[in-house]
Structure formats: structure tokens, C-alpha cells
N, C-alpha and C. Protein backbone atom coordinates (compact mmCIF):
# COMPACT_ATOMS: atom_id res chain seq x y z
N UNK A 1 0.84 -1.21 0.00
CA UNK A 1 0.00 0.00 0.00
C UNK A 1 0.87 1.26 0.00
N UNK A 2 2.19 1.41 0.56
CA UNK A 2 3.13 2.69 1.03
C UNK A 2 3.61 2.27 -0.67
N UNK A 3 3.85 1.62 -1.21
CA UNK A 3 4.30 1.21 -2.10
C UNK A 3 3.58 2.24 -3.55
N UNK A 4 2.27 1.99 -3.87
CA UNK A 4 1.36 2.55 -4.27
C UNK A 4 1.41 3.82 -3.91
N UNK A 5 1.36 4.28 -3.09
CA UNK A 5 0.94 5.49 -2.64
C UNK A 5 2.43 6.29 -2.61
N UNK A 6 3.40 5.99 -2.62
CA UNK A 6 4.76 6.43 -3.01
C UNK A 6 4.79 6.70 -4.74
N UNK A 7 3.97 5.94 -5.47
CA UNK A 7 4.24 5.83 -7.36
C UNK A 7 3.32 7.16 -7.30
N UNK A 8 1.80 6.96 -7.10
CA UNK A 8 1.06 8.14 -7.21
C UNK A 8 1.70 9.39 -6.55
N UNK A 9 2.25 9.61 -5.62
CA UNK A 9 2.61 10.90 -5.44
C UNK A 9 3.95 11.45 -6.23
N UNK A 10 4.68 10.39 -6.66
CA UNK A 10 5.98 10.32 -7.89
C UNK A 10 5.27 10.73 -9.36
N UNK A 11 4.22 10.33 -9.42
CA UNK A 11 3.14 10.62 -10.72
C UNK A 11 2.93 12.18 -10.52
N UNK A 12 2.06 12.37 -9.48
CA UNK A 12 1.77 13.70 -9.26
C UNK A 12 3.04 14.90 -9.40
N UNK A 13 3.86 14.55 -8.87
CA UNK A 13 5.08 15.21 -8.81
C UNK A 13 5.37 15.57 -10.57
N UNK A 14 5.70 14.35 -11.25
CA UNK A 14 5.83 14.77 -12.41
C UNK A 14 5.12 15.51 -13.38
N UNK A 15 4.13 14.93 -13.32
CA UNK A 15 2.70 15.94 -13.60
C UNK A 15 2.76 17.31 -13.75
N UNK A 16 2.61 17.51 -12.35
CA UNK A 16 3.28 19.03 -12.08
C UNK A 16 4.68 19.50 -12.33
N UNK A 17 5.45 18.89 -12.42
CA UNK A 17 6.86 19.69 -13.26
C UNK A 17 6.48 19.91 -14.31
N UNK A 18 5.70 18.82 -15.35
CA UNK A 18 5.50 18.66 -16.51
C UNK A 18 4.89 20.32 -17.08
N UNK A 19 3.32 20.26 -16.02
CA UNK A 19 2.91 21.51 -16.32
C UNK A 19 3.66 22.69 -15.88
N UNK A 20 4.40 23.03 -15.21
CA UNK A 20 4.84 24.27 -14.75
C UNK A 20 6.18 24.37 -15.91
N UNK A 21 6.54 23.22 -16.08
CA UNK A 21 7.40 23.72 -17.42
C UNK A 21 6.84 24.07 -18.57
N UNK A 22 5.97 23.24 -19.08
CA UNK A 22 5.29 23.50 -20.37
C UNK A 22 4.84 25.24 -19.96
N UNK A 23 3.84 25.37 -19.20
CA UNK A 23 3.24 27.29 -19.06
C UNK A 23 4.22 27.83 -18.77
N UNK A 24 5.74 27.74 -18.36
CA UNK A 24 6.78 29.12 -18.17
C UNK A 24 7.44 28.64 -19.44
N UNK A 25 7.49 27.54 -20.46
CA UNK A 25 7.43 27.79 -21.62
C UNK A 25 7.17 28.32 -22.83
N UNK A 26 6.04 28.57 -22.56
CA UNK A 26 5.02 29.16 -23.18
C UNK A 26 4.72 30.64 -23.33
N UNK A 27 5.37 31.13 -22.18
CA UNK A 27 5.83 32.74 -22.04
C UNK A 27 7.27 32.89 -22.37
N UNK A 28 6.99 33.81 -23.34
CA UNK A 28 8.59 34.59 -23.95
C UNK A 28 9.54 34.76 -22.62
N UNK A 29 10.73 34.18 -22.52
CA UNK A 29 11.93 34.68 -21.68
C UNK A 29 11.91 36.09 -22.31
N UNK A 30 12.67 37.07 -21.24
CA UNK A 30 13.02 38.50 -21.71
C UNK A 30 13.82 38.80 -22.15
N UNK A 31 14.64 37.30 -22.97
CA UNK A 31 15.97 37.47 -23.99
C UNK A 31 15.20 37.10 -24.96
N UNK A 32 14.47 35.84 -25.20
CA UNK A 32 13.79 35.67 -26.66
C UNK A 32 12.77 37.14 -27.24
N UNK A 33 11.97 37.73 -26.03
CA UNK A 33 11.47 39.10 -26.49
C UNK A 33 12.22 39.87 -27.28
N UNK A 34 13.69 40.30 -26.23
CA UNK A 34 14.41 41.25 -27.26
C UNK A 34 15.00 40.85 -28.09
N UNK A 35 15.49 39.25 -28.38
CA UNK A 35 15.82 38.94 -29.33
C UNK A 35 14.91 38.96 -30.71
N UNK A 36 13.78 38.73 -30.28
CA UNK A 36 12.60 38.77 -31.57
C UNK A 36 12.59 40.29 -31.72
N UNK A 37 12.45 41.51 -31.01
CA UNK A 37 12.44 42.56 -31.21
C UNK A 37 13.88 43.09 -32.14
N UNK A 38 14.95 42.65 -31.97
CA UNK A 38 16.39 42.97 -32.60
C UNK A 38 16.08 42.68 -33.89
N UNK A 39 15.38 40.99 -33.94
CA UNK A 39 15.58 40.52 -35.46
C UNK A 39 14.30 41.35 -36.41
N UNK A 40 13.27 41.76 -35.68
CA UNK A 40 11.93 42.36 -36.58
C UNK A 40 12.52 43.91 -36.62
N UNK A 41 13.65 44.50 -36.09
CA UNK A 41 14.03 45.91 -36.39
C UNK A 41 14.88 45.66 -37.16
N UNK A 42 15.23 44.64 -37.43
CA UNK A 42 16.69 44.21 -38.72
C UNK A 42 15.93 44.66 -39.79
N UNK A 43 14.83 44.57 -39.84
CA UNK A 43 14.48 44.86 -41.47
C UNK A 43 13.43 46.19 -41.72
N UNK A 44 13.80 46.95 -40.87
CA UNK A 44 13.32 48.28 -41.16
C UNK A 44 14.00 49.05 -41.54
N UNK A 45 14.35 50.19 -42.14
CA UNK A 45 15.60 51.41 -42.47
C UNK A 45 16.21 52.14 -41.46
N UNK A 46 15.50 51.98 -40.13
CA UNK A 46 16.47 52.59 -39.16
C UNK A 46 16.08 51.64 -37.76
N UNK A 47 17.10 50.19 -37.84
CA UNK A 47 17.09 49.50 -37.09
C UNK A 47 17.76 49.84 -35.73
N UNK A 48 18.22 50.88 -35.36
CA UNK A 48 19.16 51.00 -34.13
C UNK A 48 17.53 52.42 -33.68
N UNK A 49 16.86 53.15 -33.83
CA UNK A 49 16.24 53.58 -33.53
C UNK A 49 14.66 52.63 -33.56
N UNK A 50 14.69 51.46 -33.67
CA UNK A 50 13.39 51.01 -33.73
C UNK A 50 13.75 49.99 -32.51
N UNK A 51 14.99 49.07 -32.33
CA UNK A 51 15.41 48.69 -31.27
C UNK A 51 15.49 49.99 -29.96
N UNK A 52 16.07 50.78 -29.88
CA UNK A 52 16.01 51.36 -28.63
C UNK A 52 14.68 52.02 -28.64
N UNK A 53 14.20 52.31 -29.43
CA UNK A 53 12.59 53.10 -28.95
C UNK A 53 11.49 51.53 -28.44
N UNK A 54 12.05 50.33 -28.86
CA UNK A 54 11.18 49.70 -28.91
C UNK A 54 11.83 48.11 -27.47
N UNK A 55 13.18 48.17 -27.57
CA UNK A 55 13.10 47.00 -26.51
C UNK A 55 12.74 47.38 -25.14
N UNK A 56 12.33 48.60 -24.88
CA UNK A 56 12.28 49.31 -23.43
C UNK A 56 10.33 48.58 -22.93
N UNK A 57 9.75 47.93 -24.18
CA UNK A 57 8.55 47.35 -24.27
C UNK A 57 8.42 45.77 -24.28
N UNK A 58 9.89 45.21 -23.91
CA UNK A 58 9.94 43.70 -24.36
C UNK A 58 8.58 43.01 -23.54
N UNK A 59 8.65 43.32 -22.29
CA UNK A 59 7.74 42.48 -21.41
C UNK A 59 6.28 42.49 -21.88
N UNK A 60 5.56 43.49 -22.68
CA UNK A 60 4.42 43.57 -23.41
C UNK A 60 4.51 42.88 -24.44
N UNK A 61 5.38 43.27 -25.20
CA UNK A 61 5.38 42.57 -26.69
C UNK A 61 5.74 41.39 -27.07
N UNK A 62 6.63 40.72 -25.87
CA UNK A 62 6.88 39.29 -26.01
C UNK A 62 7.71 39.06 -27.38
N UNK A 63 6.86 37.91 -27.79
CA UNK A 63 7.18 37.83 -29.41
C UNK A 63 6.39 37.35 -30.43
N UNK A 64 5.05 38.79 -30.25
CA UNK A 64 3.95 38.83 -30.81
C UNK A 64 4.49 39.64 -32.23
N UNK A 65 4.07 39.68 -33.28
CA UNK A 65 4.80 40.53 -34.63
C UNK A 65 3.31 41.90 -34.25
N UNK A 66 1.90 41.84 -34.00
CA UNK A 66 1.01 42.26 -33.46
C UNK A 66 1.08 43.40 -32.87
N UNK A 67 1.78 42.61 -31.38
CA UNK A 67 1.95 43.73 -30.15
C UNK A 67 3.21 44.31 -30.56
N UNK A 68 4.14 44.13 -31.07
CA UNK A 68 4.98 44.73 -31.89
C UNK A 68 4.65 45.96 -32.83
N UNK A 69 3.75 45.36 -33.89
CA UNK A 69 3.85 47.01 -34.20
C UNK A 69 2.87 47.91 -33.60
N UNK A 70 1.41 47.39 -32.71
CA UNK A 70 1.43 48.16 -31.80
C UNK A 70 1.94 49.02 -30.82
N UNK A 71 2.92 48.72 -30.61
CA UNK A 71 4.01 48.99 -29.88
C UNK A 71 4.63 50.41 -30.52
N UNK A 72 5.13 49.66 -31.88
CA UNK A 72 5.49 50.71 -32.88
C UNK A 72 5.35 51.89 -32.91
N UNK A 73 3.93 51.85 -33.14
CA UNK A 73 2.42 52.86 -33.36
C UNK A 73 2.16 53.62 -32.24
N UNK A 74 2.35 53.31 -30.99
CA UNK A 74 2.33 53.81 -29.76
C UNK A 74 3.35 54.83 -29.29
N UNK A 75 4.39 54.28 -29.54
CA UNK A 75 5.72 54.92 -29.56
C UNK A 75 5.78 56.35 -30.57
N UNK A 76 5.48 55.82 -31.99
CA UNK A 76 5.73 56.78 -32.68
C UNK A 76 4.40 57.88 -32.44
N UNK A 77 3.27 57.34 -32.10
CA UNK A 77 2.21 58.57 -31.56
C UNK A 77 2.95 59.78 -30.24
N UNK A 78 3.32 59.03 -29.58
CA UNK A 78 4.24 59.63 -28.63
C UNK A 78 4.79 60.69 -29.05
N UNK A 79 6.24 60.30 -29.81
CA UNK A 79 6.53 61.46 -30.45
C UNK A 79 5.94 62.20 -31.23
N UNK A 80 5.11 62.44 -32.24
CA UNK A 80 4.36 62.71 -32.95
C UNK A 80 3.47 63.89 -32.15
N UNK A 81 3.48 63.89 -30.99
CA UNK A 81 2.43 64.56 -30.12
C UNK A 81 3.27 65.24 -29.71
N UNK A 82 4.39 65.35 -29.13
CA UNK A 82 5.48 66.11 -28.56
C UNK A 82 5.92 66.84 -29.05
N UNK A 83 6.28 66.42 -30.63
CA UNK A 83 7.05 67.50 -31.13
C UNK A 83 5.22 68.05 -31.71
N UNK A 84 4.77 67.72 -31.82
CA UNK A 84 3.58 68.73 -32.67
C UNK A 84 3.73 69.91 -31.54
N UNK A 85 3.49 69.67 -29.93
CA UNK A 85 3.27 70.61 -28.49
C UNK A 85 4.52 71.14 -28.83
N UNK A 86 6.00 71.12 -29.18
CA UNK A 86 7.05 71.82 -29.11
C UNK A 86 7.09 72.71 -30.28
N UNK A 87 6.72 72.27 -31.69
CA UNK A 87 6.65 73.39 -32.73
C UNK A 87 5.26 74.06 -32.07
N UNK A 88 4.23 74.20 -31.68
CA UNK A 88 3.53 75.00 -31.71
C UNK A 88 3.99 75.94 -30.84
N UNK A 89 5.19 75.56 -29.75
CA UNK A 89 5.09 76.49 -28.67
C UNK A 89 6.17 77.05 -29.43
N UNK A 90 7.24 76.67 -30.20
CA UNK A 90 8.23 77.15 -30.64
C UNK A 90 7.59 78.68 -32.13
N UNK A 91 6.29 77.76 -32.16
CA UNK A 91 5.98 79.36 -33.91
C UNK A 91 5.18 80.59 -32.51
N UNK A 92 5.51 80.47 -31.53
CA UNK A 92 5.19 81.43 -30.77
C UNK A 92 6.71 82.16 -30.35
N UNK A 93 7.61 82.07 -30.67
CA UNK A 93 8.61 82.52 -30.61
C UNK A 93 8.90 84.10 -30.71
N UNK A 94 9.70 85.12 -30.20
CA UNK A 94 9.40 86.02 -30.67
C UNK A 94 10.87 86.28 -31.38
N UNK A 95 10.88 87.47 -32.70
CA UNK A 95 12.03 86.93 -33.43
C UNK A 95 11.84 86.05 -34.39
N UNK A 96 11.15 85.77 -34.92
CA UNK A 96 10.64 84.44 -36.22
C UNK A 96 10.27 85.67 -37.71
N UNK A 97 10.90 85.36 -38.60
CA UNK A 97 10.76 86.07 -39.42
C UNK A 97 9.10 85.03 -39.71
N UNK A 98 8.72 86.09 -40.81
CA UNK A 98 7.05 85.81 -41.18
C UNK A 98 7.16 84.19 -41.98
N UNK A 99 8.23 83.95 -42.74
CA UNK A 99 8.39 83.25 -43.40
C UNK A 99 8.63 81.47 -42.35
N UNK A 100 9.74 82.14 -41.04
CA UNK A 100 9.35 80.97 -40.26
C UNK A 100 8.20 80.88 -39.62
N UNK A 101 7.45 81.64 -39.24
CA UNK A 101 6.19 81.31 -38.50
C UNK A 101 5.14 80.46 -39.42
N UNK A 102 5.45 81.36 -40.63
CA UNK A 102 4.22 80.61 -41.63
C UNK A 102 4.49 78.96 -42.04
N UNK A 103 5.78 78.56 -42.03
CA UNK A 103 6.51 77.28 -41.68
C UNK A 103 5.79 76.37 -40.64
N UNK A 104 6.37 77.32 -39.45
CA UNK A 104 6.18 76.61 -38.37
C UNK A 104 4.08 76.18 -38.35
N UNK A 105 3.61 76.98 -38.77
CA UNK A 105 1.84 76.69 -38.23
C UNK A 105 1.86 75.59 -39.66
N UNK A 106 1.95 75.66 -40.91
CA UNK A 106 2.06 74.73 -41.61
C UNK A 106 2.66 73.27 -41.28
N UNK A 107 3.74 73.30 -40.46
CA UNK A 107 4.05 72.08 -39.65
C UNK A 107 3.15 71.55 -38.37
N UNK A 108 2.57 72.35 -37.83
CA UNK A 108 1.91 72.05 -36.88
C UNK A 108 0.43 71.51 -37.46
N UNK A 109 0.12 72.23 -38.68
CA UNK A 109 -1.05 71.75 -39.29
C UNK A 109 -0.78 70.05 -39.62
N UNK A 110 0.08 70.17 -40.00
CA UNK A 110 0.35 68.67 -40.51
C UNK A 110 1.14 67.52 -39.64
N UNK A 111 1.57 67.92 -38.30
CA UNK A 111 1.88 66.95 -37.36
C UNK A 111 0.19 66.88 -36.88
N UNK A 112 -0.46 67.74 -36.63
CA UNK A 112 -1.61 67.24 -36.44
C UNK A 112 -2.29 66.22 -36.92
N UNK A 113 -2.31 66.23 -38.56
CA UNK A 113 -2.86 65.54 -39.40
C UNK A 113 -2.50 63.87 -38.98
N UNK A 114 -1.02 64.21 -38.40
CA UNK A 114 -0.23 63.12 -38.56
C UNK A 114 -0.56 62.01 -36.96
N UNK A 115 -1.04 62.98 -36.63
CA UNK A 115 -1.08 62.10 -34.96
C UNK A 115 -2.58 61.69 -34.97
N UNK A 116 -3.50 62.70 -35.71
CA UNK A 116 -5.10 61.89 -35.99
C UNK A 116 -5.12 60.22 -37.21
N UNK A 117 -3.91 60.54 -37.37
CA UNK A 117 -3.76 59.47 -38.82
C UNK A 117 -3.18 58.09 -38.02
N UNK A 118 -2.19 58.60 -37.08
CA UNK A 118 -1.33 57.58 -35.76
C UNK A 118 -2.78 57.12 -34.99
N UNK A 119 -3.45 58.03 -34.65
CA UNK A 119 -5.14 57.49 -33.46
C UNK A 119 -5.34 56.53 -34.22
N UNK A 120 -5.95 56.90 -35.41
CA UNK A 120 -7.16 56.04 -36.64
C UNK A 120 -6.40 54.57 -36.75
N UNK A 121 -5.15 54.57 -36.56
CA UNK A 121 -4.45 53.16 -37.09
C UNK A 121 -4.67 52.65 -35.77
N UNK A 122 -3.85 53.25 -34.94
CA UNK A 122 -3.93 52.43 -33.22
C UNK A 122 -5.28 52.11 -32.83
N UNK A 123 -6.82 52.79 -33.12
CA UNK A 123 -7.87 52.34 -33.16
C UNK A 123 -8.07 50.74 -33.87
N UNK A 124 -7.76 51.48 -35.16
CA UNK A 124 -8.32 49.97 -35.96
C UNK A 124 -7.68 49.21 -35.59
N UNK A 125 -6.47 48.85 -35.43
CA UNK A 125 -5.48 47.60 -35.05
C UNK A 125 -6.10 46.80 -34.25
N UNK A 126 -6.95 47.68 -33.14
CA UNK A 126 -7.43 47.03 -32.19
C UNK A 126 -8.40 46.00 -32.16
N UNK A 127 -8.97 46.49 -33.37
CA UNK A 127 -10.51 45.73 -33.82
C UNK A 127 -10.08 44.79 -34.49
N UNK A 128 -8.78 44.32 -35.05
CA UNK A 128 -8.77 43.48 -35.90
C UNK A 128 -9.32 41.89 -35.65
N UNK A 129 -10.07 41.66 -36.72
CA UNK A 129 -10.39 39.86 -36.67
C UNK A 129 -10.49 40.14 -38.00
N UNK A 130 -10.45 37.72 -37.75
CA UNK A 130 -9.71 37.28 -39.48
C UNK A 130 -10.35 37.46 -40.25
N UNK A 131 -11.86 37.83 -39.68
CA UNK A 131 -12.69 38.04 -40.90
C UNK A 131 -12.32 39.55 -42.07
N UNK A 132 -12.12 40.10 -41.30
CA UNK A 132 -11.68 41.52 -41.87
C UNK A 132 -10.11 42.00 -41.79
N UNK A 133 -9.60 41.50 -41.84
CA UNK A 133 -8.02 41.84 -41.29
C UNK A 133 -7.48 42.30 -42.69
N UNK A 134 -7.56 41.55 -44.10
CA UNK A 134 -6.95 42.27 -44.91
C UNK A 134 -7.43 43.64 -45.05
N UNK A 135 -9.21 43.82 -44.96
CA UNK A 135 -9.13 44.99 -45.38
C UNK A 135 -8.67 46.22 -43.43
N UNK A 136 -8.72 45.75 -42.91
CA UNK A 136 -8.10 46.46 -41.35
C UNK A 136 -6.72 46.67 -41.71
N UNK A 137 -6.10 45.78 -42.43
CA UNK A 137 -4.50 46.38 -42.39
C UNK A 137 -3.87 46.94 -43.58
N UNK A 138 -4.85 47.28 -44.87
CA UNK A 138 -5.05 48.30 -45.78
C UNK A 138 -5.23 49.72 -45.17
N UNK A 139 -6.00 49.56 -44.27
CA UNK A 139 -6.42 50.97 -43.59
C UNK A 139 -5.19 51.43 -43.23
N UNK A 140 -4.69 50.44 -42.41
CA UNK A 140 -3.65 50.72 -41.47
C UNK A 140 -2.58 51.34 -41.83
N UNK A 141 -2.15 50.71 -43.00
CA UNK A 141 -0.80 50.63 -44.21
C UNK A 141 -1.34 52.63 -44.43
N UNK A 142 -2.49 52.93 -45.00
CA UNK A 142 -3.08 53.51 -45.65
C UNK A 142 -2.61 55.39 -44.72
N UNK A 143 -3.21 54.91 -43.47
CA UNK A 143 -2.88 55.88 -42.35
C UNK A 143 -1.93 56.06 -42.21
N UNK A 144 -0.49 55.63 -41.85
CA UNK A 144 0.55 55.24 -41.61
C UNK A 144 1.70 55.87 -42.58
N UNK A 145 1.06 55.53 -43.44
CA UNK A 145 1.67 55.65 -44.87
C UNK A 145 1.08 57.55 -45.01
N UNK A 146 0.16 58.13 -44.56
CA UNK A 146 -0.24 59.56 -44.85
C UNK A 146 0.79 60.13 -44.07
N UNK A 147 0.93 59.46 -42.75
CA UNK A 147 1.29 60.16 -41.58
C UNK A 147 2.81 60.52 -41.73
N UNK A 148 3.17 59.41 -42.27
CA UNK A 148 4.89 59.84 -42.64
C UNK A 148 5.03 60.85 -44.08
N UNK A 149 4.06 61.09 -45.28
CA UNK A 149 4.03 61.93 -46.03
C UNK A 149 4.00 63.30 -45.20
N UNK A 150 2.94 63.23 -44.44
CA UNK A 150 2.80 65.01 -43.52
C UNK A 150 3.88 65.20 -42.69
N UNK A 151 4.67 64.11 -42.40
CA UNK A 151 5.64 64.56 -41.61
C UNK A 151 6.66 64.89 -42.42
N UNK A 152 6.95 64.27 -43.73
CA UNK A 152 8.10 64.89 -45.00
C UNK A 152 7.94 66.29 -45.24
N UNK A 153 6.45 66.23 -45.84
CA UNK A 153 5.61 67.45 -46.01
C UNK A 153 6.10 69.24 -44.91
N UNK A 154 5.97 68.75 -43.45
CA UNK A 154 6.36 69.43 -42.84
C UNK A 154 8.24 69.70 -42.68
N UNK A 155 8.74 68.83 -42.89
CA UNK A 155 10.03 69.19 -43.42
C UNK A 155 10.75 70.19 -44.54
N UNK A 156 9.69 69.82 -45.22
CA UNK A 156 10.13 70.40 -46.80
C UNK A 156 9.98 71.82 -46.00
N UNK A 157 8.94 72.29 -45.61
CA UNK A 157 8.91 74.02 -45.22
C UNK A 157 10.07 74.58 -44.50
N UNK A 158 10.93 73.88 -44.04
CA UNK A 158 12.02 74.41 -43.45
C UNK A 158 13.57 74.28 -44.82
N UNK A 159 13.66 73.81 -45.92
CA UNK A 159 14.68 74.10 -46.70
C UNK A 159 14.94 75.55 -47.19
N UNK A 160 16.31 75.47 -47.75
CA UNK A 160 16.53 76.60 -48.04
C UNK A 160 17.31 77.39 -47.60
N UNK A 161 17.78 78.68 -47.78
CA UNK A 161 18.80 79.05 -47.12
C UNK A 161 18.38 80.37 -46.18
N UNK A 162 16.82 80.53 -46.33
CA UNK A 162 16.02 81.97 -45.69
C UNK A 162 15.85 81.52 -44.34
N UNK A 163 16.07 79.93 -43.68
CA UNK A 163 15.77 79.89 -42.47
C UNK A 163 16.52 79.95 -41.43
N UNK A 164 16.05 80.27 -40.35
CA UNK A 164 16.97 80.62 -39.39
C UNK A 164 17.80 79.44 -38.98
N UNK A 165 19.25 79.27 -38.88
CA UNK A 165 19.86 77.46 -38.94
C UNK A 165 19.74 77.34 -37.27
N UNK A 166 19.50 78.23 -36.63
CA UNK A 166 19.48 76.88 -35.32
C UNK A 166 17.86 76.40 -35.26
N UNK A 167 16.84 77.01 -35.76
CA UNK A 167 15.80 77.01 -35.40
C UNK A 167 15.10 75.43 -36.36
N UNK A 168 15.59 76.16 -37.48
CA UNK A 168 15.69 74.62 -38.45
C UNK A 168 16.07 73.67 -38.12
N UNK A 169 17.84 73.14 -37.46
CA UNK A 169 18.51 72.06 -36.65
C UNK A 169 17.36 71.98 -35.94
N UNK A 170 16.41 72.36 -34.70
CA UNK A 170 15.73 72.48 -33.77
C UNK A 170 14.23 71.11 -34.49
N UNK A 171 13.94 71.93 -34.94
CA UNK A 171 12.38 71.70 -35.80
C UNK A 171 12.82 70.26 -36.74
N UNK A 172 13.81 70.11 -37.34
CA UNK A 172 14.20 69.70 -38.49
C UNK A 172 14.37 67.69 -37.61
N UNK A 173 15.27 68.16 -36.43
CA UNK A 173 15.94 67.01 -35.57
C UNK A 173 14.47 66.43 -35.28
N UNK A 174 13.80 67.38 -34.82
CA UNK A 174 12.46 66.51 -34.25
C UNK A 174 11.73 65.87 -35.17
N UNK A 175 11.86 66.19 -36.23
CA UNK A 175 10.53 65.93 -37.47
C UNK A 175 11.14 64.87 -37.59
N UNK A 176 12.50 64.82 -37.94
CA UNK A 176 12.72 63.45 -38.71
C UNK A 176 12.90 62.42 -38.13
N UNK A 177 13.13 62.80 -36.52
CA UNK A 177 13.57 61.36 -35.52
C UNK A 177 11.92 60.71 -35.83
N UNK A 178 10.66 62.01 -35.72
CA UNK A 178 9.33 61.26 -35.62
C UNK A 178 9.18 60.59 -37.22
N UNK A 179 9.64 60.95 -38.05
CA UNK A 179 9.53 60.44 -39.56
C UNK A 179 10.08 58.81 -39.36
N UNK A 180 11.25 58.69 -38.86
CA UNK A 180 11.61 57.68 -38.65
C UNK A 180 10.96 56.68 -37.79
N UNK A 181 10.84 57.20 -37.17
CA UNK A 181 9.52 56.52 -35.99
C UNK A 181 8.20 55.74 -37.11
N UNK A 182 8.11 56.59 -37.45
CA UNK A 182 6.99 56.05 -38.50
C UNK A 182 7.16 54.87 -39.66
N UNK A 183 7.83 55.56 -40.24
CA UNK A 183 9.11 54.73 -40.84
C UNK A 183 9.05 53.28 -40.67
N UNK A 184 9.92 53.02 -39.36
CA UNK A 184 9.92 51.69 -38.43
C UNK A 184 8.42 51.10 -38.91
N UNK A 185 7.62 51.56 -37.82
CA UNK A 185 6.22 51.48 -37.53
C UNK A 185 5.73 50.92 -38.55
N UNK A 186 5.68 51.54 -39.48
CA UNK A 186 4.98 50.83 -41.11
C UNK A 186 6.13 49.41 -41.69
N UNK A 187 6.91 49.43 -41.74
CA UNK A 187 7.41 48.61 -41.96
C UNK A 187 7.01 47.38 -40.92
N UNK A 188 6.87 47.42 -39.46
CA UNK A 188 6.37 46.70 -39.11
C UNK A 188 5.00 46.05 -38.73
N UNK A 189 4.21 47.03 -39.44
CA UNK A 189 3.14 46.50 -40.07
C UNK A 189 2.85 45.63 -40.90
N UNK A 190 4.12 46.21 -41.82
CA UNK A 190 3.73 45.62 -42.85
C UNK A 190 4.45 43.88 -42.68
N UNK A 191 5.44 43.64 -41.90
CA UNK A 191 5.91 42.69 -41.65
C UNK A 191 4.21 41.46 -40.70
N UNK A 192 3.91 42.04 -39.96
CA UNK A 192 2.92 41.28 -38.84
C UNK A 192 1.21 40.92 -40.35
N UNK A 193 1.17 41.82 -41.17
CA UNK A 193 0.39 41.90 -42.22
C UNK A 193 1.23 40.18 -42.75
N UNK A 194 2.60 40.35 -43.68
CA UNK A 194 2.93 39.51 -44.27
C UNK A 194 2.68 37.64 -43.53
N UNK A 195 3.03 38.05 -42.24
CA UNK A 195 3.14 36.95 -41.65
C UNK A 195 1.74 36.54 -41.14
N UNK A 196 0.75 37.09 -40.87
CA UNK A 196 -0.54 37.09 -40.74
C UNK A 196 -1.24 36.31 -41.59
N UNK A 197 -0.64 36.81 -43.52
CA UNK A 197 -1.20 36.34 -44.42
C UNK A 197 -0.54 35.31 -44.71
């Protein structure tokens, strides 16, 4: 009987290793996260800015391609909102020839554009199911894809040689770190899209 009752609790025992390995299996270690995060920024155009804006999120994103470019999208809304609040406070400047101010509210018009275009995607993403997903990540591509035009868009108004150069360095650094941001972002859309399909 001690006999028996020694196998069953040797059973049980294993049992339970069995399961507690398999479910802490089953969750991303926080090296396979950033390792999946390193290898899905390998193939964007600015992989050393999509890794550091993005492994500071490993414990969310695991090694979902999904929560990834959610992630993305989140991040780059971030900036996108910051610098829109810093050029607006900056075309309040005093000292701005007419030509930078009219710059600067034209950029602000269009980081706007650009962070309602960042909402509309981070919305839909959310809704996605398989029934609708190709056309959800058309949208997505679609938004994404505006948002980094308005942010070029707002660049272009600062060329030239009429602008003031620190104010430009200033305006210019921010636009494009968020361009890049975007950048990333769509590309990893478009990656979680490919692998989806």
C-alpha cells in the first residue's frame, strides 16, 4: 500500500513539473522578447532607432509581430504629439521672421494631421479579426503611410537658405527622428500583415 501510494505521489510530482514547465514555456523569456524585437528591427531602415525606442517594451510585446507594431504605433504617436506641443510652442517665438512662422503653423497643421492618422491606425489595429483583417490592415498601411508623407511634407517648409539654422537644426531634428519613428512602424506592419497572411 506505502508502495502505491509512493508511485502516485511520484506521478503527481511529475505531472506538475510537466505543467509548470510547459506554461513558463510558453511565455517569452526577456531574452527571446528582445531577441525577436532585434531581429523584426533588422528589417526596417532605421534598425538601431526602432530597437532602442522599442526593446524598453519587451515584457508587453513578447514575441507577438502584433503587439509589436502596436508597440510601434504607440511609440511613434508619442513622439508625434510632442514634437507637434514643441513646434507650436516654438511658432510662438518672438524673433521668427514671417516666413518661419508661416513654416512653423504649416508644420503644426500637418503633425496634427499626422497624430489623428497615428489614433485612426492604433484604433483599428485594435478591432482586428480574421474576418476583416486584410481589409483592417489596408487601412492601417493607408494611415501610416499619410502620416509619414505630412511629416516629409512638414520638413520640406524648413529648406533653403532663408531659415533661421538653429531654429531649423531644432524643428528639423524633431521631425525626422518622428519620420523615422513612423518609418519603423509601417514597416512593421507591414511585416505582422505579411506573416498574418
Amino acid at each position: 500500500m506505502a508502495g502505491s501510494a509512493s508511485k502516485s505521489f511520484t506521478l503527481i510530482l511529475l505531472a506538475m513539473s510537466f505543467y509548470f514547465n510547459s506554461s513558463s514555456a510558453a511565455r517569452a523569456t526577456p531574452q527571446s522578447s528582445i531577441e525577436f524585437i532585434r531581429t523584426s528591427c533588422s528589417t526596417t531602415i532605421y534598425p538601431d532607432l526602432c530597437y532602442t525606442s522599442l526593446s524598453i517594451h519587451s515584457s508587453t510585446i513578447q514575441t507577438s509581430p502584433k503587439l509589436l507594431a502596436n508597440a510601434a504605433l504607440n511609440v511613434t504617436l508619442s513622439s508625434a504629439k510632442s514634437t507637434s506641443a514643441k513646434m507650436s510652442s516654438l511658432s510662438r517665438s518672438h524673433g521668427l521672421k514671417p516666413r518661419e512662422v508661416s513654416a512653423m503653423k504649416d508644420c503644426v497643421e500637418e503633425l496634427s494631421d499626422a497624430v489623428y492618422e497615428l489614433k485612426k491606425s492604433i484604433g483599428e489595429m485594435s478591432h482586428a479579426k480574421k474576418s476583416n483583417f486584410r481589409m483592417m490592415i489596408s487601412d492601417v498601411q493607408t494611415w501610416v503611410s499619410a502620416a509619414l508623407t505630412d511629416e516629409s511634407t512638414c520638413t520640406d517648409g524648413f529648406e533653403g537658405d532663408a531659415m533661421n539654422g538653429t531654429l531649423k537644426t531644432a524643428v528639423r531634428g524633431r521631425i525626422v527622428q518622428t519620420a523615422q519613428l513612423t518609418s519603423n512602424a509601417l514597416a512593421l506592419i507591414n511585416n505582422y500583415a505579411f506573416r498574418h497572411g
